[in-house]
C-alpha atoms as a PDB file:
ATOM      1  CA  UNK A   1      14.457  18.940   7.263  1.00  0.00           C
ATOM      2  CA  UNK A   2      11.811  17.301   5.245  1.00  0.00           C
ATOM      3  CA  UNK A   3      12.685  13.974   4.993  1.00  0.00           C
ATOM      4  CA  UNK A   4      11.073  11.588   7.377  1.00  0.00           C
ATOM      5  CA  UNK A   5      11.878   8.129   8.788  1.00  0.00           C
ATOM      6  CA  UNK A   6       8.997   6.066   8.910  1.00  0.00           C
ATOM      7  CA  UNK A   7       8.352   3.178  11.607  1.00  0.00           C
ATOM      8  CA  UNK A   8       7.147   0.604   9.145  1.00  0.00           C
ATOM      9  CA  UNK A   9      10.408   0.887   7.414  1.00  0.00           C
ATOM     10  CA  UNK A  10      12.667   1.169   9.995  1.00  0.00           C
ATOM     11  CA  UNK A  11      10.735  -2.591  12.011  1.00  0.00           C
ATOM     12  CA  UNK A  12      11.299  -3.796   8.823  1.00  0.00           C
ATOM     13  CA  UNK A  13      14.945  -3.271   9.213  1.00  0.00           C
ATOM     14  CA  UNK A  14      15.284  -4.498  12.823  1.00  0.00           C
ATOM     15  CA  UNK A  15      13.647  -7.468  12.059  1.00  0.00           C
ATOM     16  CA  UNK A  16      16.022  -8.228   8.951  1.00  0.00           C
ATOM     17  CA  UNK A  17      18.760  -8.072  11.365  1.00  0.00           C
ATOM     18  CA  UNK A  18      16.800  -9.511  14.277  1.00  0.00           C
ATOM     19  CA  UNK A  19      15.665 -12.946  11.547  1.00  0.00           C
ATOM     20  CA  UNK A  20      18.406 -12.826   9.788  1.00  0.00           C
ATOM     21  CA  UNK A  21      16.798 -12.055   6.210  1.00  0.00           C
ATOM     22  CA  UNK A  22      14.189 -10.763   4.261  1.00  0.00           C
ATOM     23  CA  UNK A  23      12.090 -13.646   3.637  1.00  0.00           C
ATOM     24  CA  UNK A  24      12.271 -14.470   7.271  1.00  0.00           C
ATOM     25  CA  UNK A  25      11.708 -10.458   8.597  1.00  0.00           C
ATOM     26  CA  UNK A  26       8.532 -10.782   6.105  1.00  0.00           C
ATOM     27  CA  UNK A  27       7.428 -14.073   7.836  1.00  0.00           C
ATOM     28  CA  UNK A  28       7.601 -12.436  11.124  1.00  0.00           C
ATOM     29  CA  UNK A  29       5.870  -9.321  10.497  1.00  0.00           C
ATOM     30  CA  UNK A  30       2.884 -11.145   8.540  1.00  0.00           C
ATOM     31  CA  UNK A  31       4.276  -9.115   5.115  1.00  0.00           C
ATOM     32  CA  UNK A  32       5.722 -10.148   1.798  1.00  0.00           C
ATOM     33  CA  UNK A  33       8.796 -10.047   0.961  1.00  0.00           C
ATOM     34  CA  UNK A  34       8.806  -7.529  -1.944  1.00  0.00           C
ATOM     35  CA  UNK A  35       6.911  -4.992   0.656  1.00  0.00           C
ATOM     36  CA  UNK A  36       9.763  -5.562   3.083  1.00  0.00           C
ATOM     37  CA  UNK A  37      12.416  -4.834   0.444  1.00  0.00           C
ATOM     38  CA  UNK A  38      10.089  -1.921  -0.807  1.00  0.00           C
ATOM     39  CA  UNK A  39      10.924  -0.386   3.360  1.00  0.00           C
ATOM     40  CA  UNK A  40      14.182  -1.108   2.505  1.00  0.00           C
ATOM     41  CA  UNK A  41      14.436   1.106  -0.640  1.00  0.00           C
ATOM     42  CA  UNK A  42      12.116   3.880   1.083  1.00  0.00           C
ATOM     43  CA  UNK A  43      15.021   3.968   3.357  1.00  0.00           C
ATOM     44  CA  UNK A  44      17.685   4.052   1.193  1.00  0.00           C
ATOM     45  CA  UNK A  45      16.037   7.050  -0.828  1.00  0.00           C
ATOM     46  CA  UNK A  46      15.534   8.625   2.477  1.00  0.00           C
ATOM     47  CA  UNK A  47      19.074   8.923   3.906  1.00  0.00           C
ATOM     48  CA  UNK A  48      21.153   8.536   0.205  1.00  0.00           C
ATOM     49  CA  UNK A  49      22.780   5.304   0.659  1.00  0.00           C
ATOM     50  CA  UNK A  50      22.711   1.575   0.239  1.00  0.00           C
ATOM     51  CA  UNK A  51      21.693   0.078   3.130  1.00  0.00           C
ATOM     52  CA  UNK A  52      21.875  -3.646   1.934  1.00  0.00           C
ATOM     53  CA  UNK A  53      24.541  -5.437  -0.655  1.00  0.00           C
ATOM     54  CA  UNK A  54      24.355  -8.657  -2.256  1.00  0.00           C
ATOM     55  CA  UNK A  55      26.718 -11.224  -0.415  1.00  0.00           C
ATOM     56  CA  UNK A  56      26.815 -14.689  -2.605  1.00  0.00           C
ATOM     57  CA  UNK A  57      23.223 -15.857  -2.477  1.00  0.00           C
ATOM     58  CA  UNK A  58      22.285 -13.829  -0.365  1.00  0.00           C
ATOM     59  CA  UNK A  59      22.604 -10.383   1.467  1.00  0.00           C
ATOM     60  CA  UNK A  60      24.511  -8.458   4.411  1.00  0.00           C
ATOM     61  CA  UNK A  61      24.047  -4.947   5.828  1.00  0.00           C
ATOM     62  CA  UNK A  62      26.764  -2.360   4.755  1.00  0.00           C
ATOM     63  CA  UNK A  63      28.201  -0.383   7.253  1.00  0.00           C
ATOM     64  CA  UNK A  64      25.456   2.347   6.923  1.00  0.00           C
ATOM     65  CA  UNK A  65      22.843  -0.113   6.927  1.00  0.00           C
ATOM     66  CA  UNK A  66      24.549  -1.298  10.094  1.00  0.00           C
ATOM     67  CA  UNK A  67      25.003   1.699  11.468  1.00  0.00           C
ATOM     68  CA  UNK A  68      21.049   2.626  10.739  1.00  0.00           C
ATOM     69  CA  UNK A  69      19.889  -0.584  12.847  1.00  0.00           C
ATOM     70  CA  UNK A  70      21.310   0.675  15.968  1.00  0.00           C
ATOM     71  CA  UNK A  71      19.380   4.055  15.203  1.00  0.00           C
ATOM     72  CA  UNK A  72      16.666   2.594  14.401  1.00  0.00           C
ATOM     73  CA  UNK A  73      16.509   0.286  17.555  1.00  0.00           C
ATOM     74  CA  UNK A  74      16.374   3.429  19.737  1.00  0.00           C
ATOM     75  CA  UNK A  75      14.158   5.090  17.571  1.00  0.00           C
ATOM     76  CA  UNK A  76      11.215   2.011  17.706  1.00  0.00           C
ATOM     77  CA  UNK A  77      11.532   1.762  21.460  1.00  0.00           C
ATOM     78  CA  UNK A  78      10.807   5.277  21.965  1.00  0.00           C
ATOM     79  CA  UNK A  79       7.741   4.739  19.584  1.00  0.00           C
ATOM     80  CA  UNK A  80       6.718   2.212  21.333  1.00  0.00           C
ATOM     81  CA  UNK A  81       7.871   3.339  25.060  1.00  0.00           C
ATOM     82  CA  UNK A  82       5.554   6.508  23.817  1.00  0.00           C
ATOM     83  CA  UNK A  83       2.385   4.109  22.983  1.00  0.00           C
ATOM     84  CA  UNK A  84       2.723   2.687  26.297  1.00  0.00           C
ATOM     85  CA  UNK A  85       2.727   5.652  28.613  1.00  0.00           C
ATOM     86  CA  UNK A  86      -0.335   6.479  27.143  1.00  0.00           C
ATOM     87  CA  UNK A  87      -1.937   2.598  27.413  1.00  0.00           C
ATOM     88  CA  UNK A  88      -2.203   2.432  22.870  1.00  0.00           C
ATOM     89  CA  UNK A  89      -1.352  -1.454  22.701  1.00  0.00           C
ATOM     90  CA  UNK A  90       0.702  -2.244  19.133  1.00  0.00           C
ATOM     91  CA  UNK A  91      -1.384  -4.414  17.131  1.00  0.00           C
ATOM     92  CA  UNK A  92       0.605  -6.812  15.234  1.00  0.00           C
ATOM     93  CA  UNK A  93      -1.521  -8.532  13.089  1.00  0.00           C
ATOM     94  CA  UNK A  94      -4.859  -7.535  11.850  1.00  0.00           C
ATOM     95  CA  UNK A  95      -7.604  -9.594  10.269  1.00  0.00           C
ATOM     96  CA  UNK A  96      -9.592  -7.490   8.339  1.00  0.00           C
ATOM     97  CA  UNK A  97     -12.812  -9.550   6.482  1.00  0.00           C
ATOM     98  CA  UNK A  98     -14.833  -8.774   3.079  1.00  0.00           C
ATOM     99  CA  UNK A  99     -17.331  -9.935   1.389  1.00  0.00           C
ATOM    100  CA  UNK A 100     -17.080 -11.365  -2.175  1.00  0.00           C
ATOM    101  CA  UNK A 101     -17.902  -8.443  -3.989  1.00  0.00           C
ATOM    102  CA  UNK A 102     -14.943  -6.252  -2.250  1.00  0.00           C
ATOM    103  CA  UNK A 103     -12.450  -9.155  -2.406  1.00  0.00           C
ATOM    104  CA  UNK A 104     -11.818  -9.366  -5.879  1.00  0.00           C
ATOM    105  CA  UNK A 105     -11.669  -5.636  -6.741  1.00  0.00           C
ATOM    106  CA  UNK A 106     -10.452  -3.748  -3.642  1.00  0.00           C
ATOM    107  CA  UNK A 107      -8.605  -6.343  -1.675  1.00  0.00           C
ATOM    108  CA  UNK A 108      -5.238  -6.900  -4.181  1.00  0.00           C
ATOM    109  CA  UNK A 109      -4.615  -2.808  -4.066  1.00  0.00           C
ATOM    110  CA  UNK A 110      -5.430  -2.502  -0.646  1.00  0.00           C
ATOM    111  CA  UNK A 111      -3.012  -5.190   0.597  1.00  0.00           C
ATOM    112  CA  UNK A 112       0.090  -3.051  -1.315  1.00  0.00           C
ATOM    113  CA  UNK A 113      -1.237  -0.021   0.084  1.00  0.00           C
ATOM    114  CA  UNK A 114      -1.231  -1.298   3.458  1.00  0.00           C
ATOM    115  CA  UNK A 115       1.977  -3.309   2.649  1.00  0.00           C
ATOM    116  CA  UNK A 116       3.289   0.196   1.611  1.00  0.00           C
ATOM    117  CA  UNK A 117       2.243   1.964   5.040  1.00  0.00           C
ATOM    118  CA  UNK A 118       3.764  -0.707   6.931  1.00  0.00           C
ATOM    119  CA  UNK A 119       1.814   0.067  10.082  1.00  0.00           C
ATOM    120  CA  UNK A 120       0.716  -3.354  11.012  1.00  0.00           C
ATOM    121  CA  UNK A 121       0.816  -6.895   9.553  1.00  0.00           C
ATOM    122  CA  UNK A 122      -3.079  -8.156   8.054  1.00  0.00           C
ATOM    123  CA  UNK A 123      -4.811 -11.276   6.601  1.00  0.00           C
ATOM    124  CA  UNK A 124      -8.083 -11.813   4.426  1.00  0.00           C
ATOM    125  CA  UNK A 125     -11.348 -13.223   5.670  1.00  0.00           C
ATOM    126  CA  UNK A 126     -13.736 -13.615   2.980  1.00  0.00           C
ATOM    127  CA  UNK A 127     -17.366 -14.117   4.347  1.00  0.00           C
ATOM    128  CA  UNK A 128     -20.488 -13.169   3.562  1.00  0.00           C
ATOM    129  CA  UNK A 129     -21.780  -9.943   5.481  1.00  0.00           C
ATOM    130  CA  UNK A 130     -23.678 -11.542   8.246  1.00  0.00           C
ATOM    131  CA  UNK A 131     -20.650 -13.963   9.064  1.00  0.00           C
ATOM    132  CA  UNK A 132     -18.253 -11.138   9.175  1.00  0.00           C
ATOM    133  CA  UNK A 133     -20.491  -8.979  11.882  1.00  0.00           C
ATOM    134  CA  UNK A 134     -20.623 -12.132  14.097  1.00  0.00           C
ATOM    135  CA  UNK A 135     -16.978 -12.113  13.578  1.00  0.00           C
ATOM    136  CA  UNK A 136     -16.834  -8.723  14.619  1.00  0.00           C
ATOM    137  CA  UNK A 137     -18.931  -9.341  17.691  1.00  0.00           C
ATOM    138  CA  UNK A 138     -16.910 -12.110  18.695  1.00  0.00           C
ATOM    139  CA  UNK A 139     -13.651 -10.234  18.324  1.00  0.00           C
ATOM    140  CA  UNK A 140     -12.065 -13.221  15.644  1.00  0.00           C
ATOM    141  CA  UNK A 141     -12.519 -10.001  13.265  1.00  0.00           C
ATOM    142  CA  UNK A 142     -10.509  -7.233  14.023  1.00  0.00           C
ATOM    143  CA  UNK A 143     -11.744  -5.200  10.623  1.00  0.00           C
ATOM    144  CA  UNK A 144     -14.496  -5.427   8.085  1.00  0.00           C
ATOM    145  CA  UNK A 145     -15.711  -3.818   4.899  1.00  0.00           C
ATOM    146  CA  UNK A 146     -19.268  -3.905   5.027  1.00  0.00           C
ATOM    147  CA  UNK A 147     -21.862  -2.216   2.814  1.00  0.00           C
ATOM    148  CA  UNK A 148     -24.621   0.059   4.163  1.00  0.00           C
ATOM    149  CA  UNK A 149     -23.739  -0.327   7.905  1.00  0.00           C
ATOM    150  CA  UNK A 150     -25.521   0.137  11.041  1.00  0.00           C
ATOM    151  CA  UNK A 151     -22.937   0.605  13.479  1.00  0.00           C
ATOM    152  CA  UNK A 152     -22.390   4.549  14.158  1.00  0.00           C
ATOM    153  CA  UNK A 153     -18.820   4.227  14.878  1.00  0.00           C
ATOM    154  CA  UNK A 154     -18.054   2.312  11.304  1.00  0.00           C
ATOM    155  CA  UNK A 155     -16.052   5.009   9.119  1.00  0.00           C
ATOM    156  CA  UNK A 156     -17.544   5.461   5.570  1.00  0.00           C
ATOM    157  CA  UNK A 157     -15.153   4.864   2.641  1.00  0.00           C
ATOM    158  CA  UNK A 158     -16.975   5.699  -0.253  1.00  0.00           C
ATOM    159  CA  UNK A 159     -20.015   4.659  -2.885  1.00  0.00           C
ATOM    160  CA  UNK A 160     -19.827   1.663  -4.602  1.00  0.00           C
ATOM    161  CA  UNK A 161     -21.239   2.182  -8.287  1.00  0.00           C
ATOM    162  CA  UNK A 162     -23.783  -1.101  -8.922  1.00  0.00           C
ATOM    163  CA  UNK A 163     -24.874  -2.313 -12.258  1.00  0.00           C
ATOM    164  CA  UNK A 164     -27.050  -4.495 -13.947  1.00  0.00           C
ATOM    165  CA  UNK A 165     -24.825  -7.996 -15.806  1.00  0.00           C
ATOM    166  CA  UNK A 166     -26.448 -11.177 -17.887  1.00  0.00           C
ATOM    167  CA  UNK A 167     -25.324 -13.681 -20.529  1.00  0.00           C
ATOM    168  CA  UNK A 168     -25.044 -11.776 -24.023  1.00  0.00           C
ATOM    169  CA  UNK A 169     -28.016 -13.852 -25.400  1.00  0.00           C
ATOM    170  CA  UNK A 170     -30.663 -13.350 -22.115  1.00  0.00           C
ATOM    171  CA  UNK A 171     -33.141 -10.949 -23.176  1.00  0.00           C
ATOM    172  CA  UNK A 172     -35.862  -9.430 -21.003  1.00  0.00           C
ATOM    173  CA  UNK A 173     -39.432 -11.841 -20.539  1.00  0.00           C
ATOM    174  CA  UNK A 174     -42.114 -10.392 -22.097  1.00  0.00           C
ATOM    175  CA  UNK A 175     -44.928  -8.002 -19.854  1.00  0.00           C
ATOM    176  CA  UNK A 176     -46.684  -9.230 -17.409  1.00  0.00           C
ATOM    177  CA  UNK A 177     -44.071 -12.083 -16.764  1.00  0.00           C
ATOM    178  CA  UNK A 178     -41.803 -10.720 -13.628  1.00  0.00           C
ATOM    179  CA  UNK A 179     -38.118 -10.140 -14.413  1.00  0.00           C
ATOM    180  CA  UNK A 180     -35.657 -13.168 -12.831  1.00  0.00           C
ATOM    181  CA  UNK A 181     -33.140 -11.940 -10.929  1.00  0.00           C
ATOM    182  CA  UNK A 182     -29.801 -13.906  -9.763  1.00  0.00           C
ATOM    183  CA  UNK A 183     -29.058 -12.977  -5.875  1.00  0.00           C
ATOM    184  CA  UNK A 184     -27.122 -14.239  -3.314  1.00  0.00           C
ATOM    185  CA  UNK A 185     -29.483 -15.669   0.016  1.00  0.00           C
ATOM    186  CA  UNK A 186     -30.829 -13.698   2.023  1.00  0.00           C
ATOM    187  CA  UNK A 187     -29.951 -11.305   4.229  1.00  0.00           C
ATOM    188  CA  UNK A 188     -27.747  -9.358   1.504  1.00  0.00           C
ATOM    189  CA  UNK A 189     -27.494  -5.949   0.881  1.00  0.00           C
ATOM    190  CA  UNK A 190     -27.431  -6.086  -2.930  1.00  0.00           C
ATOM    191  CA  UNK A 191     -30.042  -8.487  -3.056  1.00  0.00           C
ATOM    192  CA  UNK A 192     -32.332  -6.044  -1.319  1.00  0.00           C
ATOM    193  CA  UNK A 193     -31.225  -2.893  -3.652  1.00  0.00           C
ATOM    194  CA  UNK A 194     -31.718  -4.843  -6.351  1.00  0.00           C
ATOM    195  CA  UNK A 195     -35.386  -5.784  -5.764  1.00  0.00           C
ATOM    196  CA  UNK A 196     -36.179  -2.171  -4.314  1.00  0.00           C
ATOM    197  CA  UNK A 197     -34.668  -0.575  -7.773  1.00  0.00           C
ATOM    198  CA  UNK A 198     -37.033  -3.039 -10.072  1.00  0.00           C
ATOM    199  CA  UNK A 199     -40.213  -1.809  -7.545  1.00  0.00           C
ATOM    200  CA  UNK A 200     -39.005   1.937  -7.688  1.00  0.00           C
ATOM    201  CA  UNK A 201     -39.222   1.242 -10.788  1.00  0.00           C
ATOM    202  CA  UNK A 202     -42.601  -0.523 -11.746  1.00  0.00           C
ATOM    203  CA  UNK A 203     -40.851  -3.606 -12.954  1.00  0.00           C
ATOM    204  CA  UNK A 204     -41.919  -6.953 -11.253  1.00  0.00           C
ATOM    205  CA  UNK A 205     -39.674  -9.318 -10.385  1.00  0.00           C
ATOM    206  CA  UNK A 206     -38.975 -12.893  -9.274  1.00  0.00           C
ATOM    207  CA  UNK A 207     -35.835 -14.573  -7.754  1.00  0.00           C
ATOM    208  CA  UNK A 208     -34.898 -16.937 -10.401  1.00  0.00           C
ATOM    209  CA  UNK A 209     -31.780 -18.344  -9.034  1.00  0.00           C
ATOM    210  CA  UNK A 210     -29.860 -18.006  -5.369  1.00  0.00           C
ATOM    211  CA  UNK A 211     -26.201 -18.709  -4.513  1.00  0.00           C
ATOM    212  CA  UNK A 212     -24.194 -18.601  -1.477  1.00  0.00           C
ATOM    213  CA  UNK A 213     -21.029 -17.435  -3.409  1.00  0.00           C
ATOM    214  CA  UNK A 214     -19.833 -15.129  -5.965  1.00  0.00           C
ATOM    215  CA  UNK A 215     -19.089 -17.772  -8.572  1.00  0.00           C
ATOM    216  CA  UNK A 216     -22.597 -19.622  -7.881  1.00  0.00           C
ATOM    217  CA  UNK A 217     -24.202 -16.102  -8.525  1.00  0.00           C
ATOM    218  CA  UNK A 218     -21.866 -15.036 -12.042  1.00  0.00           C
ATOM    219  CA  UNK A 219     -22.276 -18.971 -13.415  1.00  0.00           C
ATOM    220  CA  UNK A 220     -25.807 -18.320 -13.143  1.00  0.00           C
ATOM    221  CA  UNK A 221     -25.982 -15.740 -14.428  1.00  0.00           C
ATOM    222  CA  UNK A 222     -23.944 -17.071 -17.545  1.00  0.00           C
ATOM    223  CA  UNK A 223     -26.500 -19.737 -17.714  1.00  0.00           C
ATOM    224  CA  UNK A 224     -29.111 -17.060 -19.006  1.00  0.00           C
ATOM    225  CA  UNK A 225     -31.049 -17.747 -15.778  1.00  0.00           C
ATOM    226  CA  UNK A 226     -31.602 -14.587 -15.387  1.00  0.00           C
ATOM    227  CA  UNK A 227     -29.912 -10.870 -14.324  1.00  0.00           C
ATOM    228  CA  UNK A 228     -27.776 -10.153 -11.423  1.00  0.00           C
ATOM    229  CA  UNK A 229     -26.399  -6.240  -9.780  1.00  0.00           C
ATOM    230  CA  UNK A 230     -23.364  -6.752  -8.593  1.00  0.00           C
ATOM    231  CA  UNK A 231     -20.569  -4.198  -7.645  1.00  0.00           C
ATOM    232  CA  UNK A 232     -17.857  -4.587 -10.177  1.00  0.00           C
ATOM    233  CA  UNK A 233     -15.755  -1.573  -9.769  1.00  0.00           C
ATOM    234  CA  UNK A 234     -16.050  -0.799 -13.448  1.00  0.00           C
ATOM    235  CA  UNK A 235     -14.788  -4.410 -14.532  1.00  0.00           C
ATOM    236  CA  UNK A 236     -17.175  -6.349 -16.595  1.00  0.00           C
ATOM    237  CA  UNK A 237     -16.650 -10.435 -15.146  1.00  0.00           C
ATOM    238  CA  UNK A 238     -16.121 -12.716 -18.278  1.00  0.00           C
ATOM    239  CA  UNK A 239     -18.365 -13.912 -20.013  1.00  0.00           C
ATOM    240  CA  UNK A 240     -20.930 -11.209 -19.137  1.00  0.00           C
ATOM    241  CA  UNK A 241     -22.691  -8.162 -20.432  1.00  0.00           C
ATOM    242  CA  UNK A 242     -23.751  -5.286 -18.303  1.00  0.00           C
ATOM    243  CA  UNK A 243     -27.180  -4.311 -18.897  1.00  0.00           C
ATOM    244  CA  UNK A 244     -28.020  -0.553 -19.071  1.00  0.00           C
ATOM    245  CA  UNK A 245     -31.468  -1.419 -20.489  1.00  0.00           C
ATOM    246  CA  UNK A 246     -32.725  -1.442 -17.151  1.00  0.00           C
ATOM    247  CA  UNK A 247     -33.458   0.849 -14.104  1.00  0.00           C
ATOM    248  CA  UNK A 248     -30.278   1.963 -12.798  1.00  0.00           C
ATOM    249  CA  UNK A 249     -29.649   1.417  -9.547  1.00  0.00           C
ATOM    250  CA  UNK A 250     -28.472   4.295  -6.500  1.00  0.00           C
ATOM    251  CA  UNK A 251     -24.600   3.658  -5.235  1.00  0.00           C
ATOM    252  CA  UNK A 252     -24.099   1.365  -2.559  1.00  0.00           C
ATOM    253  CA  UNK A 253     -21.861   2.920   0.166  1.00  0.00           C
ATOM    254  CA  UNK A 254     -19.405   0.891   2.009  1.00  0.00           C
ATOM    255  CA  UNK A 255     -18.068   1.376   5.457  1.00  0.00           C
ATOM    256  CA  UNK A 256     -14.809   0.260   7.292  1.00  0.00           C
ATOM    257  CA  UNK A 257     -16.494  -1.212  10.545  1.00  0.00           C
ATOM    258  CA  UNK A 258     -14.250  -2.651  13.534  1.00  0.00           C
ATOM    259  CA  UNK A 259     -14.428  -4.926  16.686  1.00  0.00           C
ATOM    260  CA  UNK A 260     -14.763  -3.500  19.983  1.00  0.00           C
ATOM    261  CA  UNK A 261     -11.390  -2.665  21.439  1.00  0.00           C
ATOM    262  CA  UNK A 262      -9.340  -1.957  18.308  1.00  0.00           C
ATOM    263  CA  UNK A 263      -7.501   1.076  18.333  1.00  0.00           C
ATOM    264  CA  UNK A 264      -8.668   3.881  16.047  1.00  0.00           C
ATOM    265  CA  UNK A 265      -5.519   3.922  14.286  1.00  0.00           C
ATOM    266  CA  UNK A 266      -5.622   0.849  13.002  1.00  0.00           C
ATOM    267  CA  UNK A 267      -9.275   1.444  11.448  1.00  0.00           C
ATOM    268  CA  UNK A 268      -8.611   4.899  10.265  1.00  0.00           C
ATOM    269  CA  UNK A 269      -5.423   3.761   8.538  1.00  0.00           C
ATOM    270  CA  UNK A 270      -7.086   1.163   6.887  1.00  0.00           C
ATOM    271  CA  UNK A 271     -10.147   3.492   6.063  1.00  0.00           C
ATOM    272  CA  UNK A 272      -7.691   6.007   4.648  1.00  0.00           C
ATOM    273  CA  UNK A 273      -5.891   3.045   2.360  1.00  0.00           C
ATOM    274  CA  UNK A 274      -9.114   1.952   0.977  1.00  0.00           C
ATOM    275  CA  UNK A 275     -11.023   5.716  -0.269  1.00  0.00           C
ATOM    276  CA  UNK A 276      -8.364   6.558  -2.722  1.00  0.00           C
ATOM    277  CA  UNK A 277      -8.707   3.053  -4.568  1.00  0.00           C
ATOM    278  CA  UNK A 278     -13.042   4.171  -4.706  1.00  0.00           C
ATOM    279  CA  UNK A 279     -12.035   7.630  -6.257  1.00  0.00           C
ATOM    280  CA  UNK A 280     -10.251   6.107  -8.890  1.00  0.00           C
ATOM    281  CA  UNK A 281     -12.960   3.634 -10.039  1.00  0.00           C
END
């Protein structure tokens, strides 16, 4: 037998019967709806029948579906009967934070691929990286996507690629006048990288402009203020040029780091969403 009933799925299910719709199962388990009907679908593909019909405006189990939410009742309190004997607490909802520069590129695939796994219900934090380890500390952060961590126990995910973006009409100053660069304040990872490339490299350099946000940095930058690395995931931001005039800069590598007391599972299933969406930038 190959086919396979997954939990995700099947709580989705339950908790259609159990809320009395999709919009309200989604609700409840912190998903959307199209990811709940997606279970729904999985499920139907798995055991060759419709599970769910169309009843005026809205919907009703058929008798298979019916007949599937009593299995799949006895099925989830096993699972979870199981968890408990050996002390694994369910974790319903996870917040899982980011920075700026992993928000707008990673965070829209990651959510359907998590949506898709159905193993817990998540939210966004967006914060910049020293927020988001305070977070972490304080246990208000349950995840985090962090770039170059410290903490042994964070799971690495894969290299970011960095590169070099200004206005189409900035050129370089002239030697000896230092190179501006466009950062975000300090403490920031790409802030440093970026200075340590340009000294690697023999190039002097100035901080021309700070921001404490994404869009402060990139409207900056658009000014002609001067040149910003940023992690782009291959995507140029409007109005922008990337610059491979200068030194390139080494891959940034970014880790999956969690609060103390999370269950591995949750981290390593979030860990294992995320590298597949690196190997194909």
């Amino acid at each position: 037998m190959t086919k396979l009933l997954d939990i995700g799925p099947l709580r989705s299910l339950v908790a259609i019967a159990d809320c009395g719709g999709f919009q309200r199962a989604a609700t409840h388990l912190h998903l959307s709806q199209g990811a709940v009907s997606q279970h729904v679908r999985r499920l139907e593909a798995v055991v060759g029948t419709r599970l769910v019909e169309k009843n005026g405006r809205g919907s009703r189990f058929t008798a298979s579906g019916e007949q599937l939410v009593g299995h799949a009742r006895q099925i989830l309190a096993a699972h979870d009967d199981t968890l408990r004997a050996f002390s694994v607490e369910r974790t319903e909802q996870v917040t899982i934070g980011s920075t700026e520069h992993a928000a707008a590129q990673l965070l829209p695939s990651l959510a359907a691929a998590l949506e898709e796994k159905g193993a817990f219900g998540f939210r966004f934090r967006i914060d910049r990286g020293n927020r988001l380890r305070e977070g972490l500390a304080a246990g208000s952060i349950d995840l985090a996507l962090m770039l170059n961590a410290n903490d042994p126990h964070a799971l690495p995910v894969g290299d970011l690629e960095l590169a070099w973006y200004s206005s189409p009409t900035w050129t370089p100053p002239a030697a000896p006048h230092p190179l501006p660069v466009v950062a975000f304040d300090s403490p920031c990872a790409l802030r440093s990288r970026a200075l340590e490339t340009l000294a690697d490299h023999g190039v002097p350099a100035i901080i021309g402009s700070e921001a404490t946000q994404l869009a402060g940095v990139q409207a900056a930058v658009g000014a002609g203020v001067g040149v910003a690395l940023m992690a782009t995931l291959g995507q140029t931001p409007a109005g922008l040029v990337r610059r491979d005039d200068l030194p390139a800069p080494r891959p940034i590598r970014l880790y999956v780091c969690s609060r103390p007391g999370l269950p591995t599972g949750v981290t390593r299933t979030t860990a294992d969403a995320i590298r597949p969406l690196l190997d194909r930038c």
